[in-house]
C-alpha atoms as a PDB file:
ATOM      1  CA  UNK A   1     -13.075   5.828  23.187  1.00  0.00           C
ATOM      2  CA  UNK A   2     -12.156   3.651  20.242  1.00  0.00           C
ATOM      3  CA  UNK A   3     -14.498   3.696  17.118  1.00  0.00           C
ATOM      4  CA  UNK A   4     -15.552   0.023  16.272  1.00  0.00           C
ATOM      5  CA  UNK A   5     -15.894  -0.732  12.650  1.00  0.00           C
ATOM      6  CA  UNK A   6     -19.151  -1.201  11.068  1.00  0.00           C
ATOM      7  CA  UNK A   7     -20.038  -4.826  11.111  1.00  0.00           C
ATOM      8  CA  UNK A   8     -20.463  -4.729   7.581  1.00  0.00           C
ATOM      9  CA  UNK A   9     -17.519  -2.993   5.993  1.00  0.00           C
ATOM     10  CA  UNK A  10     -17.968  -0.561   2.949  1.00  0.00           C
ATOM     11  CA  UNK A  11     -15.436  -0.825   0.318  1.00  0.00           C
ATOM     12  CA  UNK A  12     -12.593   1.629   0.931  1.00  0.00           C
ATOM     13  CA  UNK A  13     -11.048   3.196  -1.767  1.00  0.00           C
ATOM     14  CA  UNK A  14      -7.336   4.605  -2.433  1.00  0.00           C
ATOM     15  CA  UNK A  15      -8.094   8.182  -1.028  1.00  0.00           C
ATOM     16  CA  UNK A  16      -9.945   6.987   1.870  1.00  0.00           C
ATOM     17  CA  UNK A  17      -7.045   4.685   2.783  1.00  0.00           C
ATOM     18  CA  UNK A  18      -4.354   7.279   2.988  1.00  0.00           C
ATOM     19  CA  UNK A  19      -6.717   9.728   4.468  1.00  0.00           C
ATOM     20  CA  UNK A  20      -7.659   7.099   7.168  1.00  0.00           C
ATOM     21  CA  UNK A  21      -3.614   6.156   7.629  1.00  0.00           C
ATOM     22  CA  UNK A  22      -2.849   9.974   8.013  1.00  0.00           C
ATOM     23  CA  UNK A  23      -5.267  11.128  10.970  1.00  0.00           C
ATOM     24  CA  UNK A  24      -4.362   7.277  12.821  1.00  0.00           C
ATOM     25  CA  UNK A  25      -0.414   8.160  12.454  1.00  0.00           C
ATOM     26  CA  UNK A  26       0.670  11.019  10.920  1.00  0.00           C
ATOM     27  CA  UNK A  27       1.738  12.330  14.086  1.00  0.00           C
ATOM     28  CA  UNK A  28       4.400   9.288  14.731  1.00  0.00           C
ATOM     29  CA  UNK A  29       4.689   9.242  10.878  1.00  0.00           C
ATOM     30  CA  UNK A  30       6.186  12.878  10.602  1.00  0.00           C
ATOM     31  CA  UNK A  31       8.471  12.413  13.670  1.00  0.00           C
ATOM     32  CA  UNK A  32       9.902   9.298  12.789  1.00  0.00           C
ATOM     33  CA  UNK A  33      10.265  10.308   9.155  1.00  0.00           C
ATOM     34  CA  UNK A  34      10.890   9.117   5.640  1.00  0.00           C
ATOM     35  CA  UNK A  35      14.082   7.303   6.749  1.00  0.00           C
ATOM     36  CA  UNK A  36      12.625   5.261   9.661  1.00  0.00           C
ATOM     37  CA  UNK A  37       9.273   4.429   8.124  1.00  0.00           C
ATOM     38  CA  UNK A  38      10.986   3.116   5.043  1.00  0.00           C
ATOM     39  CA  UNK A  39      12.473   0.858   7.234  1.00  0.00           C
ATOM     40  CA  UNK A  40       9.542   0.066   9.160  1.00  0.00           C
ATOM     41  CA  UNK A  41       8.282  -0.770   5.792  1.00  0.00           C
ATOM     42  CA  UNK A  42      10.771  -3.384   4.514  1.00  0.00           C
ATOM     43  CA  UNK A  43      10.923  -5.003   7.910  1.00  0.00           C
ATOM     44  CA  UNK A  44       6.680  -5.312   6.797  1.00  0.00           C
ATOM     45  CA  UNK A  45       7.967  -6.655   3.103  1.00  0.00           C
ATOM     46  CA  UNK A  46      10.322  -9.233   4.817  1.00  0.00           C
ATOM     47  CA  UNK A  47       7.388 -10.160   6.937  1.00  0.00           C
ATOM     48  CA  UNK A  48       5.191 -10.753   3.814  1.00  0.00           C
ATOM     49  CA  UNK A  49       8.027 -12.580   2.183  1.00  0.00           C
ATOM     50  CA  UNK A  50       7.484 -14.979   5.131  1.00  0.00           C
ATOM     51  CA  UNK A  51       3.761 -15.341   5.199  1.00  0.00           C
ATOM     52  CA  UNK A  52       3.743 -16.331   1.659  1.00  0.00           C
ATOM     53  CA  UNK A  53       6.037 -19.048   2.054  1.00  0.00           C
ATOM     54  CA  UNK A  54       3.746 -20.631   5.151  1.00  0.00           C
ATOM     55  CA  UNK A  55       0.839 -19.808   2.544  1.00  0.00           C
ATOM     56  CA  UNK A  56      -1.657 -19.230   5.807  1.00  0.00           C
ATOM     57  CA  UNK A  57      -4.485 -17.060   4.373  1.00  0.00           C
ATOM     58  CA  UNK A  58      -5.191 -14.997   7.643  1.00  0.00           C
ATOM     59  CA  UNK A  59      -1.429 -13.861   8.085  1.00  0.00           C
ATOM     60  CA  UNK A  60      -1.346 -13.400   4.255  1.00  0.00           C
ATOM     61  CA  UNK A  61      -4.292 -11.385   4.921  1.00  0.00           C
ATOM     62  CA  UNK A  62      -2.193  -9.329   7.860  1.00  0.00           C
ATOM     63  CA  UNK A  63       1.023  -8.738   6.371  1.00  0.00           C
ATOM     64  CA  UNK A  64      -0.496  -7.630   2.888  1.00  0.00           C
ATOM     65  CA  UNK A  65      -2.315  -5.190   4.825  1.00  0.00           C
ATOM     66  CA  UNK A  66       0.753  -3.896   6.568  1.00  0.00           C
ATOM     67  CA  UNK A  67       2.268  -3.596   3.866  1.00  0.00           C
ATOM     68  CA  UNK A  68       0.089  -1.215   1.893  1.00  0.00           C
ATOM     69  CA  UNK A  69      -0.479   0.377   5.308  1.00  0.00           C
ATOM     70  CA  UNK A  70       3.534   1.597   5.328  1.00  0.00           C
ATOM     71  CA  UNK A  71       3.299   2.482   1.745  1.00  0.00           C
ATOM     72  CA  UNK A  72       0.513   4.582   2.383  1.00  0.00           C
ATOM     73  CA  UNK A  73       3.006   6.193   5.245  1.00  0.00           C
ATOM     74  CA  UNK A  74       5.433   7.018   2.871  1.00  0.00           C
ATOM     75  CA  UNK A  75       3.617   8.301   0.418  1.00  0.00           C
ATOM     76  CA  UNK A  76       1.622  10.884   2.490  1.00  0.00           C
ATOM     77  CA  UNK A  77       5.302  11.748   4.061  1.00  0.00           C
ATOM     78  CA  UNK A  78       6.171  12.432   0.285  1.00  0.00           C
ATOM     79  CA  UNK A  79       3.588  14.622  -0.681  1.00  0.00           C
ATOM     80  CA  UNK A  80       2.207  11.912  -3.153  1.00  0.00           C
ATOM     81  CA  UNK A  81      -1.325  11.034  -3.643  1.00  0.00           C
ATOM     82  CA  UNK A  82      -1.477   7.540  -4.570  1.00  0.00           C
ATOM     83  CA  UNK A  83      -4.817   7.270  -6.553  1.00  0.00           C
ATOM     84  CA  UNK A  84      -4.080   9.967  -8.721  1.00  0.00           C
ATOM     85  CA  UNK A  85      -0.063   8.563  -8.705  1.00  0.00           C
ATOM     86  CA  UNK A  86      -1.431   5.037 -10.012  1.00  0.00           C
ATOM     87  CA  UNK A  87      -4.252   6.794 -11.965  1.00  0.00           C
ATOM     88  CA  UNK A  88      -1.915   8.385 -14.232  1.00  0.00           C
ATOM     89  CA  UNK A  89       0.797   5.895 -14.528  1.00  0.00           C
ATOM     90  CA  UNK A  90      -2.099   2.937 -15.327  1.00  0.00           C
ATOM     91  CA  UNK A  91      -5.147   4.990 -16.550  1.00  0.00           C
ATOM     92  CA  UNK A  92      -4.055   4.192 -20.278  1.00  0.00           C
ATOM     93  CA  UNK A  93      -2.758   0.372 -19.586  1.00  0.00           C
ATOM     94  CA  UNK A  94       0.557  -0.874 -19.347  1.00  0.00           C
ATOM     95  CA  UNK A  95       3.192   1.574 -18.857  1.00  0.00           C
ATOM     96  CA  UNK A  96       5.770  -0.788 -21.167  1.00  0.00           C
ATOM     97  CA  UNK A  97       3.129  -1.944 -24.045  1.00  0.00           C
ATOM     98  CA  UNK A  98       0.386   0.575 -23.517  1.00  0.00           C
ATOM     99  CA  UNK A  99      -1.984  -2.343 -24.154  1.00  0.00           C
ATOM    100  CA  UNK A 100      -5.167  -3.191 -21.639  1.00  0.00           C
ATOM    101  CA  UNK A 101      -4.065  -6.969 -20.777  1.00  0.00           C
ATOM    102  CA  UNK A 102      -0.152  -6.247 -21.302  1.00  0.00           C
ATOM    103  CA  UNK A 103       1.689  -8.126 -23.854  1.00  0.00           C
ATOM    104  CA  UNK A 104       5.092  -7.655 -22.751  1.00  0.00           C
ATOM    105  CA  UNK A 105       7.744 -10.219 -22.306  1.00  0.00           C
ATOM    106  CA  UNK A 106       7.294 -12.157 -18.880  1.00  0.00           C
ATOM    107  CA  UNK A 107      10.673 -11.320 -18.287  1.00  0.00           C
ATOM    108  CA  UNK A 108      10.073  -7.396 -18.614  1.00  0.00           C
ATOM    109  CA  UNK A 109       9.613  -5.337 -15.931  1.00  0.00           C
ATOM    110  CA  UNK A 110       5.928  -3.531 -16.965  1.00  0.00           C
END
């Protein structure tokens, strides 16, 4: 029996995410393994490529969401918790500037 979603979503946070991700698929996830799900998840980057070019909000919607979805996949098949991965790398504002609303170059990589 499938759980149905709550007809009014709560907000879902970074930890819930790749919680919810691992007990769906972690089972396929650690059989198919870093190397397949990486590619899994450019095939989902080329898809998203796509979807912003049409510009259609509901398969914008779709693809964005697989997207995070297989980068969820990899990071829980790394050993990486993403919150506290982002958390530290963005707690104190840009990486590049250190500054709250970053003030580097548009042409450098933050």
């Amino acid at each position: 029996m499938s759980k149905q979603p709550p007809s009014t979503p709560e907000p879902l946070n970074l930890q819930e995410l790749q919680q919810m991700i691992q007990e769906m698929f972690g089972h396929k996830d650690q059989q198919r393994g870093i190397d397949g799900t990486y590619m899994w998840f450019m095939e989902e980057v080329g898809e998203l490529a796509g979807a912003l070019r049409s510009g259609n909000k509901q398969e914008l919607q779709g693809e964005f969401a697989d997207v995070l979805a297989w980068l969820v996949t990899l990071a829980n098949l790394s050993g990486i918790d993403l919150a506290e991965a982002v958390r530290k790398k963005y707690i104190t504002g840009c990486p590049r500037c250190g500054q709250n609303v970053c003030s580097c170059q548009l042409s450098a990589k933050p």
